[in-house]
C-alpha atoms as a PDB file:
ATOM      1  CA  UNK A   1       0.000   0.000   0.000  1.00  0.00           C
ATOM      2  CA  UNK A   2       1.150   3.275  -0.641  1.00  0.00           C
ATOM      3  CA  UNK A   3       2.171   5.691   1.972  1.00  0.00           C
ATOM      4  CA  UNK A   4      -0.716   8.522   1.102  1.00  0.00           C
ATOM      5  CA  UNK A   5      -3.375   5.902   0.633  1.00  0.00           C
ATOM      6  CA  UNK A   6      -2.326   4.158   3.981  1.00  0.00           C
ATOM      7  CA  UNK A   7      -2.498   7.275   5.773  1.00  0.00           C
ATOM      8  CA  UNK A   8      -5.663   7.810   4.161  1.00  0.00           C
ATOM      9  CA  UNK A   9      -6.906   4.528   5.869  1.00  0.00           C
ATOM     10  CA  UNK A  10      -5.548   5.481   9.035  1.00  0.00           C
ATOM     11  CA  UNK A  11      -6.930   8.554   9.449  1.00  0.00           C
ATOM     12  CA  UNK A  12     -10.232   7.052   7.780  1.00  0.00           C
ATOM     13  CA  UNK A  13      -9.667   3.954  10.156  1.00  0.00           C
ATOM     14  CA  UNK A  14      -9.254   6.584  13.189  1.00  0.00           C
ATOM     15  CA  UNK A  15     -12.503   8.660  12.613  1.00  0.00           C
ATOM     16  CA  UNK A  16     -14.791   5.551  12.487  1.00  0.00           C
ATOM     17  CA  UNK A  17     -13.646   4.127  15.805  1.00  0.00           C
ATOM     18  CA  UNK A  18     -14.558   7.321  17.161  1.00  0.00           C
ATOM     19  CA  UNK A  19     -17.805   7.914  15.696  1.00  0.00           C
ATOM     20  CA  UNK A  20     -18.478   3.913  16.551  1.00  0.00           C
ATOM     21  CA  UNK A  21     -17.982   4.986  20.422  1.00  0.00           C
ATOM     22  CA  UNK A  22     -21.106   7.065  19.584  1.00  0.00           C
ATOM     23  CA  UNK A  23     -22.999   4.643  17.457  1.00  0.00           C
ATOM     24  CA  UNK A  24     -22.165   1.188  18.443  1.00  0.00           C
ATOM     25  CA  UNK A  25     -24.739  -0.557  15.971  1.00  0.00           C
ATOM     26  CA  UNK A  26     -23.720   2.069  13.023  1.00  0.00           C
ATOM     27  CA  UNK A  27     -24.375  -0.746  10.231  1.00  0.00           C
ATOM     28  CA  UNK A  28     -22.323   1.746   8.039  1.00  0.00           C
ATOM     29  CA  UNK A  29     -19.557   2.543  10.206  1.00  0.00           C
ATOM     30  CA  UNK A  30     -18.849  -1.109  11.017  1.00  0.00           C
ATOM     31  CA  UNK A  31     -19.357  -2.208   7.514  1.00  0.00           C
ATOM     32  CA  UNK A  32     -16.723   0.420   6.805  1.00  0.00           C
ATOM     33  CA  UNK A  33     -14.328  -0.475   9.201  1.00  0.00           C
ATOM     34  CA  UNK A  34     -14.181  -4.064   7.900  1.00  0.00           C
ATOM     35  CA  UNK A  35     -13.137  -2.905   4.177  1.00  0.00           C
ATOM     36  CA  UNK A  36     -10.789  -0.478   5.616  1.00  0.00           C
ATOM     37  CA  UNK A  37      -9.170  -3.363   7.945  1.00  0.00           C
ATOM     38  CA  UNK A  38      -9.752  -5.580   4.825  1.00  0.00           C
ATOM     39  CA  UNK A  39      -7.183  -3.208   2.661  1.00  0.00           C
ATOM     40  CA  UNK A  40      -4.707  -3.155   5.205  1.00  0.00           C
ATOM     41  CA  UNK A  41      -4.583  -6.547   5.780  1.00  0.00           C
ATOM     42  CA  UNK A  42      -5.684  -7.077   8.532  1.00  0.00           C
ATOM     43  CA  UNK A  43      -7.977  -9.918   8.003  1.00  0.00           C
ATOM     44  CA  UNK A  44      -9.046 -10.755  11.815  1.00  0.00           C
ATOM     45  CA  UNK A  45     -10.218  -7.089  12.328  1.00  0.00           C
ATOM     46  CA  UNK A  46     -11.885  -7.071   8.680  1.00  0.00           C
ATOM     47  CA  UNK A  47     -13.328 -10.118  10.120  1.00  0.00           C
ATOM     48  CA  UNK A  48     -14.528  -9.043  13.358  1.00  0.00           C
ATOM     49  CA  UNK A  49     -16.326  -5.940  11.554  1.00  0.00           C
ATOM     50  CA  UNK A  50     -17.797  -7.547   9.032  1.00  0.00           C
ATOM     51  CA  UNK A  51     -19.265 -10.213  11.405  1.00  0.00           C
ATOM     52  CA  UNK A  52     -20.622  -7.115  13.623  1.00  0.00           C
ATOM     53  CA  UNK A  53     -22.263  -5.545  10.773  1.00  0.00           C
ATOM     54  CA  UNK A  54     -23.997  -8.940   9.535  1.00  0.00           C
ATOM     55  CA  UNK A  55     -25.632  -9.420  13.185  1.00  0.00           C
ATOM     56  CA  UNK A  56     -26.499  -5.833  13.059  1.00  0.00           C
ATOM     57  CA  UNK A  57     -28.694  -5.824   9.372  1.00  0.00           C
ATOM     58  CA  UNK A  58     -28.572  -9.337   8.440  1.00  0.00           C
ATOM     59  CA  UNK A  59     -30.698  -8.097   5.333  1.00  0.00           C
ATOM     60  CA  UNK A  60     -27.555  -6.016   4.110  1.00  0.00           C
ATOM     61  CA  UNK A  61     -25.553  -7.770   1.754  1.00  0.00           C
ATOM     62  CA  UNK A  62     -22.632  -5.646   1.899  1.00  0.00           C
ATOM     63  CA  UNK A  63     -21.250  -6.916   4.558  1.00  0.00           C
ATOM     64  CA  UNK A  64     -22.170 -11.244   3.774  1.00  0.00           C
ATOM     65  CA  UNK A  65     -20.761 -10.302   0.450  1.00  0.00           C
ATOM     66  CA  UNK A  66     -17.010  -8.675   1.965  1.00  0.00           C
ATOM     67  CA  UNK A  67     -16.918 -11.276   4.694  1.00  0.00           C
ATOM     68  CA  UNK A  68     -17.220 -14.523   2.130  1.00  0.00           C
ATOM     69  CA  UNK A  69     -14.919 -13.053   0.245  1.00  0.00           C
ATOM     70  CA  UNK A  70     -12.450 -12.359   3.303  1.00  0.00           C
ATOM     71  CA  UNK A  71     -12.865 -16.061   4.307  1.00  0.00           C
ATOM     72  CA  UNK A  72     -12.348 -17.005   1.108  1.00  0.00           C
ATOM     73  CA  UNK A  73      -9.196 -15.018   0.083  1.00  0.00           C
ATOM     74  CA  UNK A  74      -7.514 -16.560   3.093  1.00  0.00           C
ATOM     75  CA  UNK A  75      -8.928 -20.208   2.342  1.00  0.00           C
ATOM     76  CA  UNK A  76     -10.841 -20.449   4.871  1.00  0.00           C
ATOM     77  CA  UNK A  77     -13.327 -22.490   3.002  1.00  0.00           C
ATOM     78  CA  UNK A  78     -15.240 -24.231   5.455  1.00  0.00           C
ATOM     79  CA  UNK A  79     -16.198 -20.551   7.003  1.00  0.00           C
ATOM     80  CA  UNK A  80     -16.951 -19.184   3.578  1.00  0.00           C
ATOM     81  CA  UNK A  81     -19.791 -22.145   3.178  1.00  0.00           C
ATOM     82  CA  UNK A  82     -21.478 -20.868   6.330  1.00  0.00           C
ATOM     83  CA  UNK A  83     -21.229 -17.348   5.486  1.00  0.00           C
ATOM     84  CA  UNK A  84     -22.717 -17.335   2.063  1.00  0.00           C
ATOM     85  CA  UNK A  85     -25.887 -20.408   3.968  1.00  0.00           C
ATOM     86  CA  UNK A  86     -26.218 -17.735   6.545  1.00  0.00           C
ATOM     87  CA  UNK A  87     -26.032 -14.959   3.398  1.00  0.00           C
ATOM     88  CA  UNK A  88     -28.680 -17.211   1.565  1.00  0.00           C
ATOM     89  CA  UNK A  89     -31.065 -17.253   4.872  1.00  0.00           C
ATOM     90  CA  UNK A  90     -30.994 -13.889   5.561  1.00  0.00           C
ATOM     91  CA  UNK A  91     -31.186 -12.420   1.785  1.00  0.00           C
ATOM     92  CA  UNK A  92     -32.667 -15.539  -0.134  1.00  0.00           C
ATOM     93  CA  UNK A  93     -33.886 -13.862  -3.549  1.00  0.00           C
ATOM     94  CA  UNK A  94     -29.867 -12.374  -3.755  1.00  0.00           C
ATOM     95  CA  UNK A  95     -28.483 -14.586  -6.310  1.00  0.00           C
ATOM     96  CA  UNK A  96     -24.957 -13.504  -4.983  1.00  0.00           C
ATOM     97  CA  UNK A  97     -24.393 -16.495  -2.190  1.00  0.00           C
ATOM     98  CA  UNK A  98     -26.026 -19.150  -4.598  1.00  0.00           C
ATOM     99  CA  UNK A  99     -23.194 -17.774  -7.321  1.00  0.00           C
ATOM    100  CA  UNK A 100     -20.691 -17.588  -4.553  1.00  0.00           C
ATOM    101  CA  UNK A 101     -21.442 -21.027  -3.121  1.00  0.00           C
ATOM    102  CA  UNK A 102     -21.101 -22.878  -6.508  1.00  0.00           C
ATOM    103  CA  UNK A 103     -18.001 -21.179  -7.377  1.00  0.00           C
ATOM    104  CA  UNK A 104     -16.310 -22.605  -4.486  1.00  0.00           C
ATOM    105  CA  UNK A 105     -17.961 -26.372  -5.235  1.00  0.00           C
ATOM    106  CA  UNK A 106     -16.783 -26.663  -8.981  1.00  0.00           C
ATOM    107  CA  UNK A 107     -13.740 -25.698  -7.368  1.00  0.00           C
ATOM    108  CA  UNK A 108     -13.498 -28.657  -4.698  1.00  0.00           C
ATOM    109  CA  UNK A 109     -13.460 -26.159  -2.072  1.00  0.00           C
ATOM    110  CA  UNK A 110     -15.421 -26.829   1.256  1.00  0.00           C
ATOM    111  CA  UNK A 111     -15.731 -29.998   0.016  1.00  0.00           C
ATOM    112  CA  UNK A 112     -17.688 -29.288  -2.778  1.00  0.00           C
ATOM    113  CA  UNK A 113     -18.791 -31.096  -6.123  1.00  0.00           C
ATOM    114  CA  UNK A 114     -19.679 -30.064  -9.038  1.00  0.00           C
ATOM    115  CA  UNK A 115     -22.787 -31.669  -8.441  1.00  0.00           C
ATOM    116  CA  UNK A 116     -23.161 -30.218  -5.172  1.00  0.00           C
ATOM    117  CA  UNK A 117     -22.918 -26.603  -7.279  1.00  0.00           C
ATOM    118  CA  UNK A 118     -25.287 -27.735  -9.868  1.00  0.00           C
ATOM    119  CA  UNK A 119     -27.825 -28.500  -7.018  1.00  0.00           C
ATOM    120  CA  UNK A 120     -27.093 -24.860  -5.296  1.00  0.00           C
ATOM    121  CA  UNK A 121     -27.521 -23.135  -8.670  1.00  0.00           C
ATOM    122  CA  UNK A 122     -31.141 -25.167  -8.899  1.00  0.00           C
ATOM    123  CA  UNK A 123     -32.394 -24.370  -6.251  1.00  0.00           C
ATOM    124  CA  UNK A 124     -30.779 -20.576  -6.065  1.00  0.00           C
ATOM    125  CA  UNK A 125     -32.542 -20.319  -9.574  1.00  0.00           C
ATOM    126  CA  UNK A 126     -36.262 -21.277  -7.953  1.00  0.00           C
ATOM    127  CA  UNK A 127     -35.587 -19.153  -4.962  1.00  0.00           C
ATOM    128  CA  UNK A 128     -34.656 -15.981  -6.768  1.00  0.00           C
ATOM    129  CA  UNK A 129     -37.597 -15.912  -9.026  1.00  0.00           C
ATOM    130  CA  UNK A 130     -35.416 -17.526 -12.000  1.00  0.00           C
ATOM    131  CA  UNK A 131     -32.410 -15.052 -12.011  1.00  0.00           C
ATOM    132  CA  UNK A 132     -30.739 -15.097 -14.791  1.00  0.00           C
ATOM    133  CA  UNK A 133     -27.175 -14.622 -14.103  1.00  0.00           C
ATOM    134  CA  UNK A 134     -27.704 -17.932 -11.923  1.00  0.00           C
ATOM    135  CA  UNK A 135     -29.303 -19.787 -14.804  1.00  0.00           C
ATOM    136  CA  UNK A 136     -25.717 -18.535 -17.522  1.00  0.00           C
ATOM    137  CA  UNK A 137     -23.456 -20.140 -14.506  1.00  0.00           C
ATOM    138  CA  UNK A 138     -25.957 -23.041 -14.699  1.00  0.00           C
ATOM    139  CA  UNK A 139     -25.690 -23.760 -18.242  1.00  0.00           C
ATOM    140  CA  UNK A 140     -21.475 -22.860 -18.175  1.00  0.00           C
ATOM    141  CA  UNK A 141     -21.228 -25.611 -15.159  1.00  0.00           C
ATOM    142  CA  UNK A 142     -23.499 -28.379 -16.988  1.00  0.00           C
ATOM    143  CA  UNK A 143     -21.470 -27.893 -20.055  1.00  0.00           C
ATOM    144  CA  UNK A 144     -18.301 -28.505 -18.438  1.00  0.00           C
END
């Protein structure tokens, strides 16, 4: 990281924790402070935020969304699976955790089949009122 855009994310870093002493369930703020840890690299804080933010508007994808992909990036796999069921409970007609989900199973992560995707992307594509960018991955998976 550069040195003006990591002072940036200090500073930025700095002014949420305060305003989070005044709003402890600040959705945004928390959400916030998860990316910012999540640039910096500091993946157990981007973690802890991101989990904070979930419990606080489990309808919010934002945060499911950055916290999959922080299990995922550090191959957490396992915790990535629960994120994205949890992500699929709490925002079913997203198509984003269905999408998510399969990617991981064609890959053999989380112990995942291609099969196992298929029957994610199914049943994604009945629960999100036939989305369309779930039915493409469909097709690309059942022609592989």
């Amino acid at each position: 990281v550069n040195p003006d855009l990591y002072n940036g994310l200090i500073s930025g870093r700095d002014a949420m924790i305060s305003q989070l002493k005044e709003k402890p369930d600040s959705f945004d703020i928390l959400s916030e402070l998860g990316v910012i840890y999540m640039t910096l690299g500091d993946f157990n804080n981007a973690i802890n935020y991101l989990e904070k933010a979930a419990e606080v508007s489990p309808v919010n994808t934002k945060a499911w969304s950055n916290l999959a992909s922080m299990y995922r990036e550090q191959k957490k796999y396992n915790k990535a699976r629960d994120v994205y069921e949890k992500f699929m409970k709490s925002v079913p007609k997203d198509p984003e955790p269905y999408l998510g989900l399969a990617e991981m199973y064609v890959a053999g992560q989380a112990g995942g089949t291609k099969e196992d995707a298929i029957a994610i992307l199914e049943q994604g594509y009945v629960v999100t009122k036939e989305s369309p960018v779930i039915q493409d991955m469909l097709n690309k998976i059942k022609a592989q």
